[in-house]
PDB file of N, CA and C in Angstrom:
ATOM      1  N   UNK A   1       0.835  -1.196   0.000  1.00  0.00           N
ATOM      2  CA  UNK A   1       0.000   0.000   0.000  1.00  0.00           C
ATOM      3  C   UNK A   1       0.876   1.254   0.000  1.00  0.00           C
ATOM      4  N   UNK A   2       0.489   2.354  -0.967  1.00  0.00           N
ATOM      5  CA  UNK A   2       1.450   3.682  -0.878  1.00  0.00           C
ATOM      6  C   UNK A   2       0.969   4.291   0.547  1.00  0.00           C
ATOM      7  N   UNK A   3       2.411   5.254   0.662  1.00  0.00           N
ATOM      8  CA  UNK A   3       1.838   5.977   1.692  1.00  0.00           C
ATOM      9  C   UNK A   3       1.079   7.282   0.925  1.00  0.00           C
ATOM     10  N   UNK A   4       0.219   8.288   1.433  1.00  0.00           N
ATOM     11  CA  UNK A   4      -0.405   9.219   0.766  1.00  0.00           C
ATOM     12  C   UNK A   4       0.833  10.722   1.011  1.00  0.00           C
ATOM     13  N   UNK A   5       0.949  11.038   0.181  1.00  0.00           N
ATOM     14  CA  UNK A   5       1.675  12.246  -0.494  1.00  0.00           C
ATOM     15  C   UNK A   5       1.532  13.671   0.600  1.00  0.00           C
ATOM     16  N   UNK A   6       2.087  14.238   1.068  1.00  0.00           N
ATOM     17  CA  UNK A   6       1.613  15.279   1.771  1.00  0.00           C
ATOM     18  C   UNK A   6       2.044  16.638   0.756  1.00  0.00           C
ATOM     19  N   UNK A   7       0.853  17.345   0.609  1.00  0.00           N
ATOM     20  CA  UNK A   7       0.961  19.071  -0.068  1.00  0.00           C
ATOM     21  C   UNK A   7       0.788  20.099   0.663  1.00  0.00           C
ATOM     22  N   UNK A   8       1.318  21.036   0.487  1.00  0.00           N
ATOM     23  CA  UNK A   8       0.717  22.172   1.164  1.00  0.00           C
ATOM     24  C   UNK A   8      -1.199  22.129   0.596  1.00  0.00           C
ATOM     25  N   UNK A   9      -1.345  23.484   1.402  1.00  0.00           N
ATOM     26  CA  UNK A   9      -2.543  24.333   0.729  1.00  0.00           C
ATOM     27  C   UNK A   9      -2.520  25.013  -0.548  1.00  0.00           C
ATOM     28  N   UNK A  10      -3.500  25.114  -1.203  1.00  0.00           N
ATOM     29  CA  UNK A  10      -3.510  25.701  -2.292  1.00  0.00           C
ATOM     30  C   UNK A  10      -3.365  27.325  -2.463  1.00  0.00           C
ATOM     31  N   UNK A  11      -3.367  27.808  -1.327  1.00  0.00           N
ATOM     32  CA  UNK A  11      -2.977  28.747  -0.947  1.00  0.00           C
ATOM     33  C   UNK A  11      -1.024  29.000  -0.977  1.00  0.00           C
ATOM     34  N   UNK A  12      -0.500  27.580  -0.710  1.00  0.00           N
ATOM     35  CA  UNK A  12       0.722  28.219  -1.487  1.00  0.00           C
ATOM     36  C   UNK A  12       1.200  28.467  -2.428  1.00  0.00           C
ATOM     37  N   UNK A  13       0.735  27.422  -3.423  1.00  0.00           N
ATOM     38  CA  UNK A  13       0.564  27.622  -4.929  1.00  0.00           C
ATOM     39  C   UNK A  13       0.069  28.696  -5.520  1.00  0.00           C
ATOM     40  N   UNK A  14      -0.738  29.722  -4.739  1.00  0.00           N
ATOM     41  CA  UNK A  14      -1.401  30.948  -5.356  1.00  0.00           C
ATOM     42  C   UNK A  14      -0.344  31.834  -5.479  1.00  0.00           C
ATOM     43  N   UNK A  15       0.908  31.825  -4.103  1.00  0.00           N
ATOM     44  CA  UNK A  15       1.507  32.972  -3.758  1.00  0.00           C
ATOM     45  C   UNK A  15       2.772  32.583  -4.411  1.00  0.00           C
ATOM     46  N   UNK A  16       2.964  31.494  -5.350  1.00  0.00           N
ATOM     47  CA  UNK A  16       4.104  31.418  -6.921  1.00  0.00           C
ATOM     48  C   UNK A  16       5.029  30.673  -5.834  1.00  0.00           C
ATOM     49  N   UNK A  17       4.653  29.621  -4.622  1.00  0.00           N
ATOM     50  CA  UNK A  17       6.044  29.421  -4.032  1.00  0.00           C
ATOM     51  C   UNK A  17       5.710  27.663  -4.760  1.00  0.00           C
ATOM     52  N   UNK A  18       7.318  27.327  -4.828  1.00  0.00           N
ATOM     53  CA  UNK A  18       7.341  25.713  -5.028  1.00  0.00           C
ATOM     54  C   UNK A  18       7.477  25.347  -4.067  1.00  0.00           C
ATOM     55  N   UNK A  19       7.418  24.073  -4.083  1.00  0.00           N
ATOM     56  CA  UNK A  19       7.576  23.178  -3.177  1.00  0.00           C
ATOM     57  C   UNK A  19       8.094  21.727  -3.374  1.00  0.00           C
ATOM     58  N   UNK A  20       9.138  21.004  -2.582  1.00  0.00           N
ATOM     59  CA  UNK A  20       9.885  19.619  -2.626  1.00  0.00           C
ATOM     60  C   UNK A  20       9.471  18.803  -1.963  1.00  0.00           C
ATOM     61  N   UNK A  21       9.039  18.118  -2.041  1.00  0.00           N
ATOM     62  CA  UNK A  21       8.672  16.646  -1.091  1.00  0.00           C
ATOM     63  C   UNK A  21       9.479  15.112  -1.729  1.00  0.00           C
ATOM     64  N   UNK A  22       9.677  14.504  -0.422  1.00  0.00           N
ATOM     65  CA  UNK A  22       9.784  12.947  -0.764  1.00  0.00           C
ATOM     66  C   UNK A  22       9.056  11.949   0.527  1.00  0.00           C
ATOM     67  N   UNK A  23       9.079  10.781  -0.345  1.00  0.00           N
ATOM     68  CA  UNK A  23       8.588   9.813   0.590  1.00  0.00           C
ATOM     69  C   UNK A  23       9.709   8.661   0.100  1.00  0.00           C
ATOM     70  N   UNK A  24      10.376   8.503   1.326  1.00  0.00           N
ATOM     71  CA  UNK A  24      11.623   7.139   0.824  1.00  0.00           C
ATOM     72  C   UNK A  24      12.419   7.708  -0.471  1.00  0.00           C
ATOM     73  N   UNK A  25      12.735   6.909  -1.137  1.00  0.00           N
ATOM     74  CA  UNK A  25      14.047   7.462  -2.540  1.00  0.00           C
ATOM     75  C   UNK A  25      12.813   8.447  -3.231  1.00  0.00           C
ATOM     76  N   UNK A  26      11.185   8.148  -3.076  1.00  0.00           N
ATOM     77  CA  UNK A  26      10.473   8.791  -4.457  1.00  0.00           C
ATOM     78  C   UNK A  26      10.645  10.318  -4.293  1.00  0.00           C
ATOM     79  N   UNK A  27      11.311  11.279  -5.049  1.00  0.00           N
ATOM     80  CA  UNK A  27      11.644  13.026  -4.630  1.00  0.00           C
ATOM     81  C   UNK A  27       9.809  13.197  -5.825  1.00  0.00           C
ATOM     82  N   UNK A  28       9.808  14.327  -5.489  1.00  0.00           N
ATOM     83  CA  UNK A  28       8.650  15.221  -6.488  1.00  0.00           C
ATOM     84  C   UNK A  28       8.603  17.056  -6.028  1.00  0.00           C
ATOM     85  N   UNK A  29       8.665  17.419  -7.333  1.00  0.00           N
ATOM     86  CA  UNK A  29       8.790  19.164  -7.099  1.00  0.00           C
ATOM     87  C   UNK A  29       7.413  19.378  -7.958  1.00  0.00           C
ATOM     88  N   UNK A  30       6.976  20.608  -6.480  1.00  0.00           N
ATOM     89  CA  UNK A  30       5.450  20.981  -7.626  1.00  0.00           C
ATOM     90  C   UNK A  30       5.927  22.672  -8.034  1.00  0.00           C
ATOM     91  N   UNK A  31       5.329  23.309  -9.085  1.00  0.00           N
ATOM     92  CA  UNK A  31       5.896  24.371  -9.213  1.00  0.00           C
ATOM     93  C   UNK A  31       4.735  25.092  -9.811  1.00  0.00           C
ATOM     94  N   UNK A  32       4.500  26.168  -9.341  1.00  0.00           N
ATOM     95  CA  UNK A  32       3.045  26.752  -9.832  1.00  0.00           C
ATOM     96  C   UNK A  32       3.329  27.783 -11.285  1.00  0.00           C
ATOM     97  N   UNK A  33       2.188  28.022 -11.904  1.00  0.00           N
ATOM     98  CA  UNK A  33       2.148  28.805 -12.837  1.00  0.00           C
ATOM     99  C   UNK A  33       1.266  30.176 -12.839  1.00  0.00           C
ATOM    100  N   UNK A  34       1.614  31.018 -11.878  1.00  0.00           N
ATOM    101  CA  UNK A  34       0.306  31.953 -11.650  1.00  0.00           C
ATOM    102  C   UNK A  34      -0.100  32.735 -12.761  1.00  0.00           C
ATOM    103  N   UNK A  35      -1.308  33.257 -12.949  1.00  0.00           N
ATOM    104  CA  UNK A  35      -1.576  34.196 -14.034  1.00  0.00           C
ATOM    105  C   UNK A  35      -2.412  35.168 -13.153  1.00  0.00           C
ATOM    106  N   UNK A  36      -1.913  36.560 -12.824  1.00  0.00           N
ATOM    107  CA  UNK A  36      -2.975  37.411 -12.013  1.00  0.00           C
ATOM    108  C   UNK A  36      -3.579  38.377 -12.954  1.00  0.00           C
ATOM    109  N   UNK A  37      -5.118  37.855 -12.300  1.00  0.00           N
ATOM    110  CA  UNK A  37      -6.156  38.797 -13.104  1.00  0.00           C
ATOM    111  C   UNK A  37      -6.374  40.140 -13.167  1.00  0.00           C
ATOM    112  N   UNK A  38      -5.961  40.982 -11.437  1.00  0.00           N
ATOM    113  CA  UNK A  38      -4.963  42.150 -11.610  1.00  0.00           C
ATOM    114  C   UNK A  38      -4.048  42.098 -10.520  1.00  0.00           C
ATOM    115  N   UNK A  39      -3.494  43.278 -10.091  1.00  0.00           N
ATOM    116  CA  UNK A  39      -2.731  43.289  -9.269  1.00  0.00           C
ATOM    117  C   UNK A  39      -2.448  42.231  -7.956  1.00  0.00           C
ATOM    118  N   UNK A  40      -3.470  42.209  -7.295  1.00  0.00           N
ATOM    119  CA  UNK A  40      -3.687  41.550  -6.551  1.00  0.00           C
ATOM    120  C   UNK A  40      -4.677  40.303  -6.107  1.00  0.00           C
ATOM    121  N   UNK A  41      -5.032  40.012  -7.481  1.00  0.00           N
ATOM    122  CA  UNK A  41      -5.656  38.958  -7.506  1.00  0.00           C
ATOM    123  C   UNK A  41      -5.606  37.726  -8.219  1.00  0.00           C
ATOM    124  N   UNK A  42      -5.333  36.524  -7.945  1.00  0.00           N
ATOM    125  CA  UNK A  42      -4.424  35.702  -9.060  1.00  0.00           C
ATOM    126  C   UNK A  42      -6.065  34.611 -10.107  1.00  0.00           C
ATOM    127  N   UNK A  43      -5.809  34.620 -10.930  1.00  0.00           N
ATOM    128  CA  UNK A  43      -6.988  34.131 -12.187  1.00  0.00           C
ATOM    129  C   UNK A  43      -7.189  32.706 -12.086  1.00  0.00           C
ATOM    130  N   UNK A  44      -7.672  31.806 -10.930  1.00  0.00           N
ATOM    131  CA  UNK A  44      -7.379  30.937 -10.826  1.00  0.00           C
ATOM    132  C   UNK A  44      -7.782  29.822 -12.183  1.00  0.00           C
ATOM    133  N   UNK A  45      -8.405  30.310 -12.759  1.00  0.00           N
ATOM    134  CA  UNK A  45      -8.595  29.489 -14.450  1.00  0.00           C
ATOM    135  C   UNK A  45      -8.165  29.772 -15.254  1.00  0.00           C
ATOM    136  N   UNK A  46      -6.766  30.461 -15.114  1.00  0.00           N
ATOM    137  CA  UNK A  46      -5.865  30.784 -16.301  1.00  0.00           C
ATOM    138  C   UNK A  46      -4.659  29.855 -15.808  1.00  0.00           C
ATOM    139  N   UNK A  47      -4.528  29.806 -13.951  1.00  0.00           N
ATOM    140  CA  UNK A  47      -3.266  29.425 -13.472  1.00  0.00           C
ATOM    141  C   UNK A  47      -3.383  27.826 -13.824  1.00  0.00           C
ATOM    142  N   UNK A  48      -2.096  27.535 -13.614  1.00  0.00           N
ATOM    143  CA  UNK A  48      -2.165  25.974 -12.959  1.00  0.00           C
ATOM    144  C   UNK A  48      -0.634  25.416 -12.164  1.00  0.00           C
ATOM    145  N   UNK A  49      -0.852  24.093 -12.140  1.00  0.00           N
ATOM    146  CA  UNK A  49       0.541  23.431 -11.392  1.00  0.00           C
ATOM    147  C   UNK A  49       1.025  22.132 -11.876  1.00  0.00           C
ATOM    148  N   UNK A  50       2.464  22.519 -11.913  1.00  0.00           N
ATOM    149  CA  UNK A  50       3.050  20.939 -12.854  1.00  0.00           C
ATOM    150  C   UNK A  50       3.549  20.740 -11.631  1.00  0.00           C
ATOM    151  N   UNK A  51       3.431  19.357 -11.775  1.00  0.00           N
ATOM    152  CA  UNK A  51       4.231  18.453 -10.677  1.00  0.00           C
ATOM    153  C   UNK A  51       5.269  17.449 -11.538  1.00  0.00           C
ATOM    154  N   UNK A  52       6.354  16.980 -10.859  1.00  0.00           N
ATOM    155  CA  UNK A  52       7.471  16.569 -11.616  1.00  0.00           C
ATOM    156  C   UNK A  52       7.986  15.416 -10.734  1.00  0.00           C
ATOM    157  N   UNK A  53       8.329  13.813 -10.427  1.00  0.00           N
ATOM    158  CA  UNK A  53       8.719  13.093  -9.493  1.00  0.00           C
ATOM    159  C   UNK A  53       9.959  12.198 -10.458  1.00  0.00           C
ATOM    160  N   UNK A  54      10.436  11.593  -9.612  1.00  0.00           N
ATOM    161  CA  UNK A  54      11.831  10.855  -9.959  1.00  0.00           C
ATOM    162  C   UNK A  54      11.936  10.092  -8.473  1.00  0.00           C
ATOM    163  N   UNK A  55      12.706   9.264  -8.826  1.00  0.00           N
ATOM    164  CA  UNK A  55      13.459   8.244  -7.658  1.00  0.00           C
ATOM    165  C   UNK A  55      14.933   8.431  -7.544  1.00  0.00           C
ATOM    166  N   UNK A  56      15.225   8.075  -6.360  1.00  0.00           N
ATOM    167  CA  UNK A  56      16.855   8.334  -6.229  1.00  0.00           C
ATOM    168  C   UNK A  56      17.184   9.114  -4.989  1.00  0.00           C
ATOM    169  N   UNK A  57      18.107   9.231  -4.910  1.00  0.00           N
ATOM    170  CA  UNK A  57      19.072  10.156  -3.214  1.00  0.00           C
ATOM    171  C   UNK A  57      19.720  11.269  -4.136  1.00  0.00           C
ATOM    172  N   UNK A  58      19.151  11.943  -5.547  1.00  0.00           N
ATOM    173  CA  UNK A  58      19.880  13.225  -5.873  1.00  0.00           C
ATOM    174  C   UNK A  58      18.553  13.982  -5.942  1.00  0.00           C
ATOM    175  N   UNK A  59      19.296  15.403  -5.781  1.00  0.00           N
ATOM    176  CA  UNK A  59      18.053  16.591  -5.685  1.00  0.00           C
ATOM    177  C   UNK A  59      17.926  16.603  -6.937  1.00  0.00           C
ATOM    178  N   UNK A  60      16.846  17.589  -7.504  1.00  0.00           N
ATOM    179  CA  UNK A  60      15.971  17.946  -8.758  1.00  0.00           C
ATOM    180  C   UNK A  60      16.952  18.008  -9.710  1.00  0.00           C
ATOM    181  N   UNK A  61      18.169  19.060  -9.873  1.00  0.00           N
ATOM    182  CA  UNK A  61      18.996  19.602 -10.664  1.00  0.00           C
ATOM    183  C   UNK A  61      20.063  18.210 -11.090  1.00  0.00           C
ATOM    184  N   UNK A  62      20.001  16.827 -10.516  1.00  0.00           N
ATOM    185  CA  UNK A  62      20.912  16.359 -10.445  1.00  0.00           C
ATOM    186  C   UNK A  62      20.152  14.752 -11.164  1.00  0.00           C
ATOM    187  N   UNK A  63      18.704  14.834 -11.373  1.00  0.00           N
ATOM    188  CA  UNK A  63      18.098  13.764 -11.527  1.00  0.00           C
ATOM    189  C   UNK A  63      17.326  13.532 -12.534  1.00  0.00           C
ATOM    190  N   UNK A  64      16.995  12.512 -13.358  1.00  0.00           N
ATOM    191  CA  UNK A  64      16.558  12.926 -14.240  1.00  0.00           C
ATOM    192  C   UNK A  64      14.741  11.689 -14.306  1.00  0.00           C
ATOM    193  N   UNK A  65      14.355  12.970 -14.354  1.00  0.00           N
ATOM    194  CA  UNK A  65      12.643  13.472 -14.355  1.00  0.00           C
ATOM    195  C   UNK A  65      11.900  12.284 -14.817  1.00  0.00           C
ATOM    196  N   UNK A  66      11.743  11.237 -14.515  1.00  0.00           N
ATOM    197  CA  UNK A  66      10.315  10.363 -14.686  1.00  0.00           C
ATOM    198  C   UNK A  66       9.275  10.783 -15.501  1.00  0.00           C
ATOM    199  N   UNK A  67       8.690  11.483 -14.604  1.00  0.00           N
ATOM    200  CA  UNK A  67       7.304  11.910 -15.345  1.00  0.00           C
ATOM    201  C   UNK A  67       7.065  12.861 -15.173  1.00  0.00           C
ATOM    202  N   UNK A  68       5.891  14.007 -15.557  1.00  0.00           N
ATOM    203  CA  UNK A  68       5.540  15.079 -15.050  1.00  0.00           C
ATOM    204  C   UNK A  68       4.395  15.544 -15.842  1.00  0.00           C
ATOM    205  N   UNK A  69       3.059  16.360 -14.981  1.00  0.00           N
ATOM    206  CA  UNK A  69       2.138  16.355 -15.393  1.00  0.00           C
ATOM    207  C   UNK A  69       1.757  17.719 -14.520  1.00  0.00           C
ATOM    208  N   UNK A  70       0.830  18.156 -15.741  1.00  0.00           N
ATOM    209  CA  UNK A  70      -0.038  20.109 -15.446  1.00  0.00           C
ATOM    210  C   UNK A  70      -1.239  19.564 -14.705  1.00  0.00           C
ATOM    211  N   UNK A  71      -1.551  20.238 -13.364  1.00  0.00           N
ATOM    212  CA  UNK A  71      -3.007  20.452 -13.078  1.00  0.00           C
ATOM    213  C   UNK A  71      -3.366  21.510 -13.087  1.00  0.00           C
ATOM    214  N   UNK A  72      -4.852  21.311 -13.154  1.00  0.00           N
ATOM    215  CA  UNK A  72      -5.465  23.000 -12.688  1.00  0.00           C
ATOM    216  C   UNK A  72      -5.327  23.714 -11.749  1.00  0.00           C
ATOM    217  N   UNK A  73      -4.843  25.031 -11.293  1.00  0.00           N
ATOM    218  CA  UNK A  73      -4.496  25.334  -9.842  1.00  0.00           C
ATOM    219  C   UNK A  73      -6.353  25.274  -9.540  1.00  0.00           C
ATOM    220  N   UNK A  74      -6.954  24.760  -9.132  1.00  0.00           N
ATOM    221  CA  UNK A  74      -7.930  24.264  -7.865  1.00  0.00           C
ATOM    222  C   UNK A  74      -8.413  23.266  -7.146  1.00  0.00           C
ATOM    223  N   UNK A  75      -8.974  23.256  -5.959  1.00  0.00           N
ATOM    224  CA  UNK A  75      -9.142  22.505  -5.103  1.00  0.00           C
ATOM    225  C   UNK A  75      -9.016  20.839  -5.829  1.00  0.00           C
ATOM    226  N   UNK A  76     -10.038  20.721  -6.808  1.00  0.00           N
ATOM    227  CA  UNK A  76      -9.738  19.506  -7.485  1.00  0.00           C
ATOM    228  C   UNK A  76      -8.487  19.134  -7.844  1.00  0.00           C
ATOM    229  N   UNK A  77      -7.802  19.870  -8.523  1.00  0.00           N
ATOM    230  CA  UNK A  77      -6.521  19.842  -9.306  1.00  0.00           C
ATOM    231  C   UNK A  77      -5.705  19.792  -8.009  1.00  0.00           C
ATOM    232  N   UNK A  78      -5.690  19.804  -7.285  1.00  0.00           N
ATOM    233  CA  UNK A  78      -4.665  20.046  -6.050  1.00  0.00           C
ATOM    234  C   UNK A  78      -5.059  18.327  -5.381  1.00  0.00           C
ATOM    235  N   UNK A  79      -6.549  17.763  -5.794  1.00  0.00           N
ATOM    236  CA  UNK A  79      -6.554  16.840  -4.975  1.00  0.00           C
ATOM    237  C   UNK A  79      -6.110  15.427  -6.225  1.00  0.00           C
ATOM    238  N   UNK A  80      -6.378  15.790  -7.643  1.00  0.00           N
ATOM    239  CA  UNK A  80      -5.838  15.052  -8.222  1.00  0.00           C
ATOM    240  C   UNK A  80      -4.482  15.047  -8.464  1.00  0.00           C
ATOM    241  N   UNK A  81      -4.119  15.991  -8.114  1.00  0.00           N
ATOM    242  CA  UNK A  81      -2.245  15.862  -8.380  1.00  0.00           C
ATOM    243  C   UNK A  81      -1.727  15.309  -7.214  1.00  0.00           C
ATOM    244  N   UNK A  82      -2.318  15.235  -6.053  1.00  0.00           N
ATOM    245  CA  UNK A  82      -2.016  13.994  -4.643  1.00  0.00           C
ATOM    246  C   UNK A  82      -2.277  12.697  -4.888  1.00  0.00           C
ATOM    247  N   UNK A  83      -3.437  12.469  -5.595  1.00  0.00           N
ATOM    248  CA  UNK A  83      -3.745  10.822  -6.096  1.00  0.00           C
ATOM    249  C   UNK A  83      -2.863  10.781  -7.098  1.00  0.00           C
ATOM    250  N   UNK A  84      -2.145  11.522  -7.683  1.00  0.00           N
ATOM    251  CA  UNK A  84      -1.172  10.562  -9.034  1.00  0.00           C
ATOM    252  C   UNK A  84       0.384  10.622  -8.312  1.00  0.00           C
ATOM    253  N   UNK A  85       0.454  12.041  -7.483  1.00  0.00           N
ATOM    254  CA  UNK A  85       1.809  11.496  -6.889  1.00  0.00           C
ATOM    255  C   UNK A  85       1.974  10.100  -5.740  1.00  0.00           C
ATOM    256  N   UNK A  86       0.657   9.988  -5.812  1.00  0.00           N
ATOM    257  CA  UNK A  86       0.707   8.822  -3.900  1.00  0.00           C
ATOM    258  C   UNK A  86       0.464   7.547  -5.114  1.00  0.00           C
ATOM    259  N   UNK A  87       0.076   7.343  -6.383  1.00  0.00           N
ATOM    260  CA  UNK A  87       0.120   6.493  -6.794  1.00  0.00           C
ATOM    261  C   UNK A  87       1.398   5.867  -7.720  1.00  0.00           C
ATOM    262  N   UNK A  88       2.334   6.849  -7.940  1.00  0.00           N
ATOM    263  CA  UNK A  88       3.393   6.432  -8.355  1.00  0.00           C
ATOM    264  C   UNK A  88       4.291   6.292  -7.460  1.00  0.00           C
ATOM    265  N   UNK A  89       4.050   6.804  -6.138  1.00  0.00           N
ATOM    266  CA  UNK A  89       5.333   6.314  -5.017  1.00  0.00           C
ATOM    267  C   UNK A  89       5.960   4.354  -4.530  1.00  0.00           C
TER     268      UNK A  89
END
């Protein structure tokens, strides 16, 4: 049985930060794509988020990339990009 994937909130993804996680050798970097509708407000149906995983004991810059796949930045998209990373671990 996988273990399940831990993400931030989608709330970090709004504010353009990435983020690194692993579980055992599996590494995965999510990295957002914001598009703001104006100044201070980000378009959440323009944005989205690629997630990127690999196996191994080297960081991102040093490894080379498995797979990687765009979600929608929302609630859904945030909960389907946890079911595909917890299913490839």
């Amino acid at each position: 049985m996988n273990k399940e994937i831990w993400l931030p909130v989608l709330h970090h993804f709004e504010n353009g930060n990435i983020f690194t996680g692993s579980c055992g050798e599996f590494r995965y970097r999510i990295c957002p794509n914001v598009v703001m509708a104006n100044p201070k407000e980000v378009d959440m149906a323009a944005s989205s988020i690629k997630a990127e995983y690999w196996h191994g004991p080297l960081r991102y810059e040093l490894s080379d990339i498995e797979s990687e796949r765009t979600f929608p930045m929302s609630p859904e998209g945030r909960e389907e990009m946890q079911r595909w990373l917890t299913e490839a671990v």
